[in-house]
C-alpha atoms as a PDB file:
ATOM      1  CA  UNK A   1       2.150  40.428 147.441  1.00  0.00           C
ATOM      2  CA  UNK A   2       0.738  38.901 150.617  1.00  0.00           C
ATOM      3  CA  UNK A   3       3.320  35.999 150.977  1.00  0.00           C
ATOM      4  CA  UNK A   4       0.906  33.398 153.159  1.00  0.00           C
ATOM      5  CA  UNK A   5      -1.419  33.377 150.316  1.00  0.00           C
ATOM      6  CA  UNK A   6       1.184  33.283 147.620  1.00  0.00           C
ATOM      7  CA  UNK A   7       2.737  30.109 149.753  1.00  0.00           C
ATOM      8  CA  UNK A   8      -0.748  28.862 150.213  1.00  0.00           C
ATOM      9  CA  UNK A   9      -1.393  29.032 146.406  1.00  0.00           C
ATOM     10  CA  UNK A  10       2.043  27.172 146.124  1.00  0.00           C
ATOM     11  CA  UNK A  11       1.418  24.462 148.317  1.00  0.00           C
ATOM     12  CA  UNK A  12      -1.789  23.313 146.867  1.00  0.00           C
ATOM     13  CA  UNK A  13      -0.956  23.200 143.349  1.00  0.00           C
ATOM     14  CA  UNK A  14       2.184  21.184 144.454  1.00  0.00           C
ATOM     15  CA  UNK A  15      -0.525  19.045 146.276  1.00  0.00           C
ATOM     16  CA  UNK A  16      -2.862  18.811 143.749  1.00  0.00           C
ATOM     17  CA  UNK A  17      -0.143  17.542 141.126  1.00  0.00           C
ATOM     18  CA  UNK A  18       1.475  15.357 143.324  1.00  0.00           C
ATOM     19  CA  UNK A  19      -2.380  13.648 144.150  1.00  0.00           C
ATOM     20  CA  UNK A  20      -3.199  13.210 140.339  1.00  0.00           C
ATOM     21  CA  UNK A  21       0.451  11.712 139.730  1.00  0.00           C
ATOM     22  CA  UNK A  22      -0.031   9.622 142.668  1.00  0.00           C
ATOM     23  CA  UNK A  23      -3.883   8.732 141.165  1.00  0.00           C
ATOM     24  CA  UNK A  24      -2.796   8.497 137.074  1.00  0.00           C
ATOM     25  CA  UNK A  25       0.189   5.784 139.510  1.00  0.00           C
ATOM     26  CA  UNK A  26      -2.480   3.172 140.361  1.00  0.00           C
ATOM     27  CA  UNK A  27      -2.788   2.104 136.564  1.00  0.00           C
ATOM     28  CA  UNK A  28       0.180   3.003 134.965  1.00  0.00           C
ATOM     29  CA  UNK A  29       2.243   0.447 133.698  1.00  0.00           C
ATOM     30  CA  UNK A  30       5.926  -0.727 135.148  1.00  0.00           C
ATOM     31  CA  UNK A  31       8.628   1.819 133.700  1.00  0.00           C
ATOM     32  CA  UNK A  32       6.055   4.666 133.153  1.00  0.00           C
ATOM     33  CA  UNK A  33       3.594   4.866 130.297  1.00  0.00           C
ATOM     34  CA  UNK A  34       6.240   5.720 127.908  1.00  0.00           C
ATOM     35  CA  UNK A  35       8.732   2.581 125.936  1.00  0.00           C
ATOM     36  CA  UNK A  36      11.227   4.979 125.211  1.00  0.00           C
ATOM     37  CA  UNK A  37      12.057   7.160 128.256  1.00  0.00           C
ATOM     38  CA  UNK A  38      15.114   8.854 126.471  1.00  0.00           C
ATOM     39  CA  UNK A  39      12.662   9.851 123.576  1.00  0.00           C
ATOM     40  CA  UNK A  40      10.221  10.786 126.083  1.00  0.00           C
ATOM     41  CA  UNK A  41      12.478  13.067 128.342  1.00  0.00           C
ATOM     42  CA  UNK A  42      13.401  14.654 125.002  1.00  0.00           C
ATOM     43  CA  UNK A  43      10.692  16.082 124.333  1.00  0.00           C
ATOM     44  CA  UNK A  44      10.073  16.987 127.843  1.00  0.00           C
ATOM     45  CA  UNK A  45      13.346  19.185 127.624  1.00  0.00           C
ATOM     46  CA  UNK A  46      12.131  20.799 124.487  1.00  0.00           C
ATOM     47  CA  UNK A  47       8.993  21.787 126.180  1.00  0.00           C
ATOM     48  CA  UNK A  48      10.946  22.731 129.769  1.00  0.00           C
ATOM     49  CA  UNK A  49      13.513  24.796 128.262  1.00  0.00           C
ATOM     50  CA  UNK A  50      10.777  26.847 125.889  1.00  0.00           C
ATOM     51  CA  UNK A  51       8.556  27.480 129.081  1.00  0.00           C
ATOM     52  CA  UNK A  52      11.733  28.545 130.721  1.00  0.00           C
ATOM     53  CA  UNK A  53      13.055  30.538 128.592  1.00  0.00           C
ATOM     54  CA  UNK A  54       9.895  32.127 128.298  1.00  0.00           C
ATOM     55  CA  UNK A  55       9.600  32.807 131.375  1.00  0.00           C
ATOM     56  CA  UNK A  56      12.421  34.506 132.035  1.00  0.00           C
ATOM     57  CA  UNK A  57      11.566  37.041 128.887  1.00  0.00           C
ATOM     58  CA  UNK A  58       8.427  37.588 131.105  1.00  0.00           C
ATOM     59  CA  UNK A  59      10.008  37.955 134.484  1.00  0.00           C
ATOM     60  CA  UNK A  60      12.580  40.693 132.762  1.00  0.00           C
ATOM     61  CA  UNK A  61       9.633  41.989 131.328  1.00  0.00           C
ATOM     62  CA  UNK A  62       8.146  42.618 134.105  1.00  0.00           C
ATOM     63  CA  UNK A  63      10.523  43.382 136.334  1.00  0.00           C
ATOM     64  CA  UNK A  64      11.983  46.452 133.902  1.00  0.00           C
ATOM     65  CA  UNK A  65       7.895  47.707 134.575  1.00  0.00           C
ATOM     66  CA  UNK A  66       8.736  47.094 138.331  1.00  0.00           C
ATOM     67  CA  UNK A  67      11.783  49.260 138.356  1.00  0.00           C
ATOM     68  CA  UNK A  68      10.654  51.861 135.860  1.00  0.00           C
ATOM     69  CA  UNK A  69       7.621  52.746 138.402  1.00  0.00           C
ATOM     70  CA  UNK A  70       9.792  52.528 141.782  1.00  0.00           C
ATOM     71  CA  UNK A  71      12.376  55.032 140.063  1.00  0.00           C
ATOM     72  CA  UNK A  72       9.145  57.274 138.449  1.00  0.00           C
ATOM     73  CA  UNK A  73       8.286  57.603 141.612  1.00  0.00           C
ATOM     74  CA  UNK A  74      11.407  58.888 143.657  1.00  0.00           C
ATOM     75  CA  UNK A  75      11.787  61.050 140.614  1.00  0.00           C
ATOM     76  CA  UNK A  76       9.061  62.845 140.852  1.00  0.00           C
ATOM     77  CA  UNK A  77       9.249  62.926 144.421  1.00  0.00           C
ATOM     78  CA  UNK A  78      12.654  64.555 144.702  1.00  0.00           C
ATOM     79  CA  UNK A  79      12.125  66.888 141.413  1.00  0.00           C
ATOM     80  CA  UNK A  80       9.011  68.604 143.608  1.00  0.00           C
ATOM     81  CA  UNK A  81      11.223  69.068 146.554  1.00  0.00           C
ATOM     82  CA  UNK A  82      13.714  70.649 144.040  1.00  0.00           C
ATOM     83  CA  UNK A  83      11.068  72.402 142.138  1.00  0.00           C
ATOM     84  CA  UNK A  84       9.660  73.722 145.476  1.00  0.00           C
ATOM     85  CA  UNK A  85      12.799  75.394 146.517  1.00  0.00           C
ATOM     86  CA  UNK A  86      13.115  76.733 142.683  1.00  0.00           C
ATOM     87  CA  UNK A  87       9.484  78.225 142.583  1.00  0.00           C
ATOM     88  CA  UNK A  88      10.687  80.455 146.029  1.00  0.00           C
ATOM     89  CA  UNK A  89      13.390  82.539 143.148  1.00  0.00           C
ATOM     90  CA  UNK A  90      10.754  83.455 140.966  1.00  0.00           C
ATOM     91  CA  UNK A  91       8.995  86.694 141.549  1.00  0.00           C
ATOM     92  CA  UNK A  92       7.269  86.435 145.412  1.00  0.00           C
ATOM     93  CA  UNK A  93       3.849  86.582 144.657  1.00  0.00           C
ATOM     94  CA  UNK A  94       3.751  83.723 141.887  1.00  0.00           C
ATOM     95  CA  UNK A  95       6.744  82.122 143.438  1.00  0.00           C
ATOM     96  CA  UNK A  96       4.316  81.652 146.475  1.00  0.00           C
ATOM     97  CA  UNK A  97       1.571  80.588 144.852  1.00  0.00           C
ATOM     98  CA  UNK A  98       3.426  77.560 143.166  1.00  0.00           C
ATOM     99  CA  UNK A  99       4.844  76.780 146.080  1.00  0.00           C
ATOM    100  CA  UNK A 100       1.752  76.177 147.906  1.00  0.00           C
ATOM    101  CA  UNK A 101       0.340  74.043 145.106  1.00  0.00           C
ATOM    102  CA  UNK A 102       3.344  72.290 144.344  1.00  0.00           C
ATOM    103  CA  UNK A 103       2.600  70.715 148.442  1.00  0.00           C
ATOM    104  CA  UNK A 104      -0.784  70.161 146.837  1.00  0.00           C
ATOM    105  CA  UNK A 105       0.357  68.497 144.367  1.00  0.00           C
ATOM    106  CA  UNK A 106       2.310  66.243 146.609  1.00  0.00           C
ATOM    107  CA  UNK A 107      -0.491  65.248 148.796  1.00  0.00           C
ATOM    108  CA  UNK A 108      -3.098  64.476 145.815  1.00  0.00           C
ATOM    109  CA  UNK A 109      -0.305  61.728 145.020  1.00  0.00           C
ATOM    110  CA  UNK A 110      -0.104  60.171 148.043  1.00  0.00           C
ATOM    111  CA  UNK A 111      -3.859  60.269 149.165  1.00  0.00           C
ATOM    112  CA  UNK A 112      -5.676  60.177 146.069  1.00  0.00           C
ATOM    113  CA  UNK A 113      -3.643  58.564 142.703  1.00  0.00           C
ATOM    114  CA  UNK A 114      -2.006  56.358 144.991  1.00  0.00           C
ATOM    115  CA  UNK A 115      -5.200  54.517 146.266  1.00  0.00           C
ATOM    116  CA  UNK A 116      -6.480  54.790 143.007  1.00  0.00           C
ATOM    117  CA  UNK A 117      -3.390  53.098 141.671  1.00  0.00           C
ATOM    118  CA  UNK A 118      -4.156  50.550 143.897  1.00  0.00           C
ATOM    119  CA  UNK A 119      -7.445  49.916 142.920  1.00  0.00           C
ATOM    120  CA  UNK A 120      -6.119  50.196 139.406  1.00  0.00           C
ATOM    121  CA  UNK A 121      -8.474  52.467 138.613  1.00  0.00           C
ATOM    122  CA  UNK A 122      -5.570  55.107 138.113  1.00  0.00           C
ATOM    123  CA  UNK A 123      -6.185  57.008 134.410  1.00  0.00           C
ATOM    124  CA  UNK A 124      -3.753  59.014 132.356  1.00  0.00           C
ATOM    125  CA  UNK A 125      -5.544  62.125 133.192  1.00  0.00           C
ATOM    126  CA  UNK A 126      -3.260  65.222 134.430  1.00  0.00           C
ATOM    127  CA  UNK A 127      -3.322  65.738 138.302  1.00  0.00           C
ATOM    128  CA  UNK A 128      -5.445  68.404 138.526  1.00  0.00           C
ATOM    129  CA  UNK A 129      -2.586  70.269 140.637  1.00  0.00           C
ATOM    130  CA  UNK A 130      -0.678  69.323 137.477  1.00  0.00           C
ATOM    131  CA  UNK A 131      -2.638  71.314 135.902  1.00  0.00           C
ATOM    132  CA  UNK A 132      -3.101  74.227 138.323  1.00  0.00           C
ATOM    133  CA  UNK A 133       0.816  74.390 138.362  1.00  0.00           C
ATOM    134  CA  UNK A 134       1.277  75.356 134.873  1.00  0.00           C
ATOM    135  CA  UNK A 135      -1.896  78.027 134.870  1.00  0.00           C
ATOM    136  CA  UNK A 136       0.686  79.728 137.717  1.00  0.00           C
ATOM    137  CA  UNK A 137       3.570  79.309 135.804  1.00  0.00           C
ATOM    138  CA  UNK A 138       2.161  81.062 132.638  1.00  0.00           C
ATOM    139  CA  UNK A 139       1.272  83.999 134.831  1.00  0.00           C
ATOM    140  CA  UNK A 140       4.669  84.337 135.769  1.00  0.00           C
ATOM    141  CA  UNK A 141       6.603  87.055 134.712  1.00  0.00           C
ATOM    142  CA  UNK A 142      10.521  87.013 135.273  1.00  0.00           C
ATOM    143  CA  UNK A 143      12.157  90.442 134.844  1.00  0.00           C
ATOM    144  CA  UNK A 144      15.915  89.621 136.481  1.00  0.00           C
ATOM    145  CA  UNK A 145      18.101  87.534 135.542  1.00  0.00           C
ATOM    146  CA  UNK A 146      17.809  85.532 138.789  1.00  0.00           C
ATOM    147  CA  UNK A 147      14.117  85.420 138.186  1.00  0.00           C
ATOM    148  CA  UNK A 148      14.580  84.354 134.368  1.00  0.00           C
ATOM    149  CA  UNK A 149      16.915  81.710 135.277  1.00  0.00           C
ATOM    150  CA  UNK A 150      14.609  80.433 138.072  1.00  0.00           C
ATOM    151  CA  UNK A 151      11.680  80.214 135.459  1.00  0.00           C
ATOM    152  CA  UNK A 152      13.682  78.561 133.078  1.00  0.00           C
ATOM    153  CA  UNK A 153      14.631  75.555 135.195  1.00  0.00           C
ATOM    154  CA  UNK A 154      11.004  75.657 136.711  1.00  0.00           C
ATOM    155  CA  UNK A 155       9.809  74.827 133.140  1.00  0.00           C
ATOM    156  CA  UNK A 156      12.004  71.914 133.253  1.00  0.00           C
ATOM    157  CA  UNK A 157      11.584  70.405 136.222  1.00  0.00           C
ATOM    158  CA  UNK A 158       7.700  70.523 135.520  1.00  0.00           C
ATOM    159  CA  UNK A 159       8.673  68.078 132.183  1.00  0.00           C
ATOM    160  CA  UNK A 160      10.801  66.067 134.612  1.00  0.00           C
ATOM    161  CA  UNK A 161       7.978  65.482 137.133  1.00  0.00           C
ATOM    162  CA  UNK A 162       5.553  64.901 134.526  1.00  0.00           C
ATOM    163  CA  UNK A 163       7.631  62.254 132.952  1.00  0.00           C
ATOM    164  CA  UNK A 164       8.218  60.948 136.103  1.00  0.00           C
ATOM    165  CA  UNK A 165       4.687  60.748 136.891  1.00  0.00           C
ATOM    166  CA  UNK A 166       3.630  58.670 133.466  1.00  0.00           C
ATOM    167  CA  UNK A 167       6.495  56.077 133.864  1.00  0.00           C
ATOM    168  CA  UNK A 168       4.668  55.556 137.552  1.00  0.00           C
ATOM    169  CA  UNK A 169       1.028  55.735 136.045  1.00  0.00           C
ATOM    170  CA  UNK A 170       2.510  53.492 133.362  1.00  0.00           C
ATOM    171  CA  UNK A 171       3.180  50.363 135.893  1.00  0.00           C
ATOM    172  CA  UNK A 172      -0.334  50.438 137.370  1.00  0.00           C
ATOM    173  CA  UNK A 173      -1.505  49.599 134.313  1.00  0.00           C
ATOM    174  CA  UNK A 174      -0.699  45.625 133.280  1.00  0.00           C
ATOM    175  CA  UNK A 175       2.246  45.729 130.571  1.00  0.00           C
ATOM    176  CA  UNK A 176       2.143  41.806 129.754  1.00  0.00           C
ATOM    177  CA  UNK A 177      -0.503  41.562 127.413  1.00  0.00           C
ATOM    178  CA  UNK A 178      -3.622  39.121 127.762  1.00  0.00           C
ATOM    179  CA  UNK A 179      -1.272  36.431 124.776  1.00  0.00           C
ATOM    180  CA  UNK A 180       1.536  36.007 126.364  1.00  0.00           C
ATOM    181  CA  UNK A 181      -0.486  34.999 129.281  1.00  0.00           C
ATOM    182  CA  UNK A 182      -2.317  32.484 127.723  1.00  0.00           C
ATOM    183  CA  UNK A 183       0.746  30.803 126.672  1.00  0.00           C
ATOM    184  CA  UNK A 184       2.450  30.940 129.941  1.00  0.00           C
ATOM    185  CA  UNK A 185      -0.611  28.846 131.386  1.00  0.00           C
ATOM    186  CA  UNK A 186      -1.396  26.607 128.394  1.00  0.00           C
ATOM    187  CA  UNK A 187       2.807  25.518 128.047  1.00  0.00           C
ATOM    188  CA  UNK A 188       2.508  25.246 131.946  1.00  0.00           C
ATOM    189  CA  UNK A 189      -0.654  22.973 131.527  1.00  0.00           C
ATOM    190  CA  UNK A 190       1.089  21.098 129.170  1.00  0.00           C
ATOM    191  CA  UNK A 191       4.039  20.410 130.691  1.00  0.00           C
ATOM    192  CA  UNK A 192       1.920  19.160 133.815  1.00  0.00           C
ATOM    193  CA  UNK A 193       0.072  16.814 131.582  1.00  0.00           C
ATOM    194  CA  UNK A 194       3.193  15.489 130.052  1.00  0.00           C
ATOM    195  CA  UNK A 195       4.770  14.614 133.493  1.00  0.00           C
ATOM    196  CA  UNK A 196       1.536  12.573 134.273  1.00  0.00           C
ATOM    197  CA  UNK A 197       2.445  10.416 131.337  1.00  0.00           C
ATOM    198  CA  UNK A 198       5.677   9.360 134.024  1.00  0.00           C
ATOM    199  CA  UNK A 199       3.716   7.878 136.027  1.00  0.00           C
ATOM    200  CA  UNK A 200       5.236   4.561 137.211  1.00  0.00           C
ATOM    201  CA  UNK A 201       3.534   1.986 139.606  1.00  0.00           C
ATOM    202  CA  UNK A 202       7.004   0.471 139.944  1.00  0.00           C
ATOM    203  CA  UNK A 203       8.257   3.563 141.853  1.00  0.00           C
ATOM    204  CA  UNK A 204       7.687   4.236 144.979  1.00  0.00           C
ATOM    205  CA  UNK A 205       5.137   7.280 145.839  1.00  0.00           C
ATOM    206  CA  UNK A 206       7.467   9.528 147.731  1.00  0.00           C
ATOM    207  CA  UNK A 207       9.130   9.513 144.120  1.00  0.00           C
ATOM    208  CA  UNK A 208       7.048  10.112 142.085  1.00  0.00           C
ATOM    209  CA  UNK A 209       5.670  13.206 143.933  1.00  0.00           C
ATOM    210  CA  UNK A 210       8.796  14.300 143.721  1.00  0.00           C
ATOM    211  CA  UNK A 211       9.152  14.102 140.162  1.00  0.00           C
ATOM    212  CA  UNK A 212       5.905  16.852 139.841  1.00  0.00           C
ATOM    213  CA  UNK A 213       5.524  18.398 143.183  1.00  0.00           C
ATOM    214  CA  UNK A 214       9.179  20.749 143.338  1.00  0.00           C
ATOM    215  CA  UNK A 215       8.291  21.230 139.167  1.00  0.00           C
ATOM    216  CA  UNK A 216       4.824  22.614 139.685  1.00  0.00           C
ATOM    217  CA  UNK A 217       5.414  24.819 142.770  1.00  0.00           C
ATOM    218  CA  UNK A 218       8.283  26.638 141.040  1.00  0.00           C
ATOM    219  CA  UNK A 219       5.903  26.935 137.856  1.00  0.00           C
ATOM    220  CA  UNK A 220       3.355  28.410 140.267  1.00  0.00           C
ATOM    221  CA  UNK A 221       5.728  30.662 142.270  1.00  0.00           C
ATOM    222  CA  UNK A 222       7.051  32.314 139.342  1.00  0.00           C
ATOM    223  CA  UNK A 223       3.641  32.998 137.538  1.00  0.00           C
ATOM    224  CA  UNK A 224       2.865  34.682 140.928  1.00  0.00           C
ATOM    225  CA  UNK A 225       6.096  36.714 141.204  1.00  0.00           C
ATOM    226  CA  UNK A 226       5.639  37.748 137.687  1.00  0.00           C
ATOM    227  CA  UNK A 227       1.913  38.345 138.426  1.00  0.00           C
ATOM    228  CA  UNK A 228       3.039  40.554 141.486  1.00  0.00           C
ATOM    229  CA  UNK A 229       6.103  42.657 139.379  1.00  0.00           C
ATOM    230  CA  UNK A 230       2.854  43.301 136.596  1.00  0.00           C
ATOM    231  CA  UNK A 231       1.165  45.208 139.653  1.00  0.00           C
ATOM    232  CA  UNK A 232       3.244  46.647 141.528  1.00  0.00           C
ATOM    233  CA  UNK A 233       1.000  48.581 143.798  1.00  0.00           C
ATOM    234  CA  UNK A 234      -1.465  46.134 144.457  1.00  0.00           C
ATOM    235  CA  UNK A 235      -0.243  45.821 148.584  1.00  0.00           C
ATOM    236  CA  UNK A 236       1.376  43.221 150.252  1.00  0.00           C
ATOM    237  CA  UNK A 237       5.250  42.580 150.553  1.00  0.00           C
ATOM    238  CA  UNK A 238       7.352  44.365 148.420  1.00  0.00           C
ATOM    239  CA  UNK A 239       5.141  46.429 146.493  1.00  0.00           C
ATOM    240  CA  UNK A 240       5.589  50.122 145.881  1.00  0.00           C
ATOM    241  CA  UNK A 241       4.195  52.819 148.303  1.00  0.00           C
ATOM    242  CA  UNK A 242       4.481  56.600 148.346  1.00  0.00           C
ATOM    243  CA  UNK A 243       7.250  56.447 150.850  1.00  0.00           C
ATOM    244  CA  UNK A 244       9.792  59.095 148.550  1.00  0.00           C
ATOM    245  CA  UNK A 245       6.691  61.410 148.320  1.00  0.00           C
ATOM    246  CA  UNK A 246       5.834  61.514 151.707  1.00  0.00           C
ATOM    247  CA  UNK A 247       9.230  62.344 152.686  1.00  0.00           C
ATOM    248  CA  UNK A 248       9.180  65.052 150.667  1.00  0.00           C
ATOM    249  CA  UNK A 249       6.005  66.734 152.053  1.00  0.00           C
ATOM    250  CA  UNK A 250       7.610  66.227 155.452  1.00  0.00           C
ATOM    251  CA  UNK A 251      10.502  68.085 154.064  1.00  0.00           C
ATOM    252  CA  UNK A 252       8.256  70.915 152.560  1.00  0.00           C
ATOM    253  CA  UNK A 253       6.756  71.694 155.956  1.00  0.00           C
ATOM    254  CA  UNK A 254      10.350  71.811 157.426  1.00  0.00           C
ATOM    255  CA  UNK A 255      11.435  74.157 154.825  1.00  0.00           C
ATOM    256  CA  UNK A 256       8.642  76.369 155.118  1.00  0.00           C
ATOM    257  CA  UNK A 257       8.555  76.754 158.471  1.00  0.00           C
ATOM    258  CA  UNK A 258      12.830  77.525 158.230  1.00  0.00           C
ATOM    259  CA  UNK A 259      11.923  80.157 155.635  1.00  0.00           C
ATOM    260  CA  UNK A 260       8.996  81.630 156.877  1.00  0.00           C
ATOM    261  CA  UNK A 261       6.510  80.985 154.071  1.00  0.00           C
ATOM    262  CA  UNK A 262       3.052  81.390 155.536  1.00  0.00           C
ATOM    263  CA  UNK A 263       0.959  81.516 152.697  1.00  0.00           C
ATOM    264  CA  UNK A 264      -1.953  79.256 152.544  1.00  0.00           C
ATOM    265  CA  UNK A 265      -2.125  76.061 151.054  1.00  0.00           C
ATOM    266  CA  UNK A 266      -5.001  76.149 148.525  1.00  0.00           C
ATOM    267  CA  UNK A 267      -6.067  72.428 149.403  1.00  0.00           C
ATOM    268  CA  UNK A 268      -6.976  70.044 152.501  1.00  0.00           C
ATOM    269  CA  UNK A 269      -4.886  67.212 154.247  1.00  0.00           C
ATOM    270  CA  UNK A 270      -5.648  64.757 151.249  1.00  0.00           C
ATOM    271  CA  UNK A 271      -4.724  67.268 148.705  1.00  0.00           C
ATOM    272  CA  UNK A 272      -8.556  67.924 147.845  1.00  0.00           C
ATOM    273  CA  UNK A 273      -9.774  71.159 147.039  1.00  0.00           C
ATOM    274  CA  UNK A 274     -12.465  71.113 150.130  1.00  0.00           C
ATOM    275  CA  UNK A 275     -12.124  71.447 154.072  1.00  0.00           C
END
């Protein structure tokens, strides 16, 4: 989220409902436009307490999304390192092989779904390393124990990372559906509208914008932050970036360097397949 826009966005619809209380002001009668202000703030309470409560469902909503993709992401992260380490047990020619693409694998994440995440044009389609992966792993063929218990946990670490990766595809994609935002705006235009109705030429200015102003800008700065947790990738402060899986290629390139492993990495920097 970038935060000076987000207080920008803030401060003018706190400005904007504290100029049309101020104008609705000029003709409203003595003691606001309602007779019965304890009927009147009644209602208002029904109204605040729905839209908050609301809210809230929204926020947890959202923020489970939030979570779900930060954790997907470490996950998957640290089950590749794992996996990595696993794949150098099996039989040296396969074990290799997966290896290398496993690093692959890693890089297409950060350089390539990651930017497409961003963009949100991110699909559900395997990673084609994904996919690469699991062509190796059928060639495989364990003949010690060692090598059959290797191949065996291989297999599930692959459904681990996998899993991993769909709950952080998942959150790219918006989880509050189009509804439920409708509502949230229309009970937040509402409740606006109603406040205008308080309106009271007997009061002074500075309080009557302060009956709308603090009301509307935490209205607005919780849409935003729910806005925000619903896309959790799309850059500013706080959203999610491919720190776990970076750290992990770094690690690769440690270990194989400690171990030795000099067999070539079947893809570029960026995890594409060209130079």
């Amino acid at each position: 989220m970038n935060v000076a826009v987000a207080l920008a966005v803030v401060i003018a619809s706190a400005a904007v409902a504290v100029g049309g209380m101020l104008l609705v002001r000029r003709r409203a009668p003595v003691g606001s436009y309602f007779n019965d202000g304890d009927r009147a703030a009644g209602v208002f309470g029904v109204l605040a307490t729905g839209f908050a409560v609301l809210l809230g469902l929204v926020v947890v909503l959202a923020f489970t999304s939030y979570d779900d993709a930060r954790t997907g992401a470490a996950t998957e992260a640290l089950t590749l390192a794992q996996q990595y380490e696993v794949a150098h047990l099996l039989p040296p020619a396969q074990g290799r092989q997966l290896a290398a693409e496993l690093i692959c694998y890693g890089r297409s994440v950060v350089h390539q779904e990651w930017p497409r995440m961003q963009r949100g044009t991110q699909t559900d389609a395997m990673n084609p390393w994904g996919v690469a992966l699991f062509r190796t792993l059928r060639n495989v063929k364990p003949r010690t124990p060692s090598e059959q218990a290797a191949y065996s946990k291989c297999l599930d670490q692959r459904l681990d990372r996998e899993t991993a990766r769909a709950a952080r595809i998942h959150a790219a994609s918006s989880v509050i559906p189009t509804p439920l935002w409708l509502v949230l705006y229309v009970t937040a235009a509402l409740i606006v509208g109603f406040m205008l109705f308080f309106a009271d030429s007997g009061e002074r200015p500075v309080v009557q914008a302060a009956l709308i102003g603090p009301v509307v800008a935490v209205m607005v700065a919780t849409i935003l932050l729910i806005r925000f947790l619903d896309n959790p990738y799309g850059g500013g402060a706080g959203s999610l970036t491919p720190v776990a899986m970076e750290r992990t290629l770094r690690l690769l390139d440690q270990e194989r360097r400690i171990i030795g492993d000099t067999t070539a990495v079947p893809c570029n920097a960026r995890g594409g397949t060209g130079a």
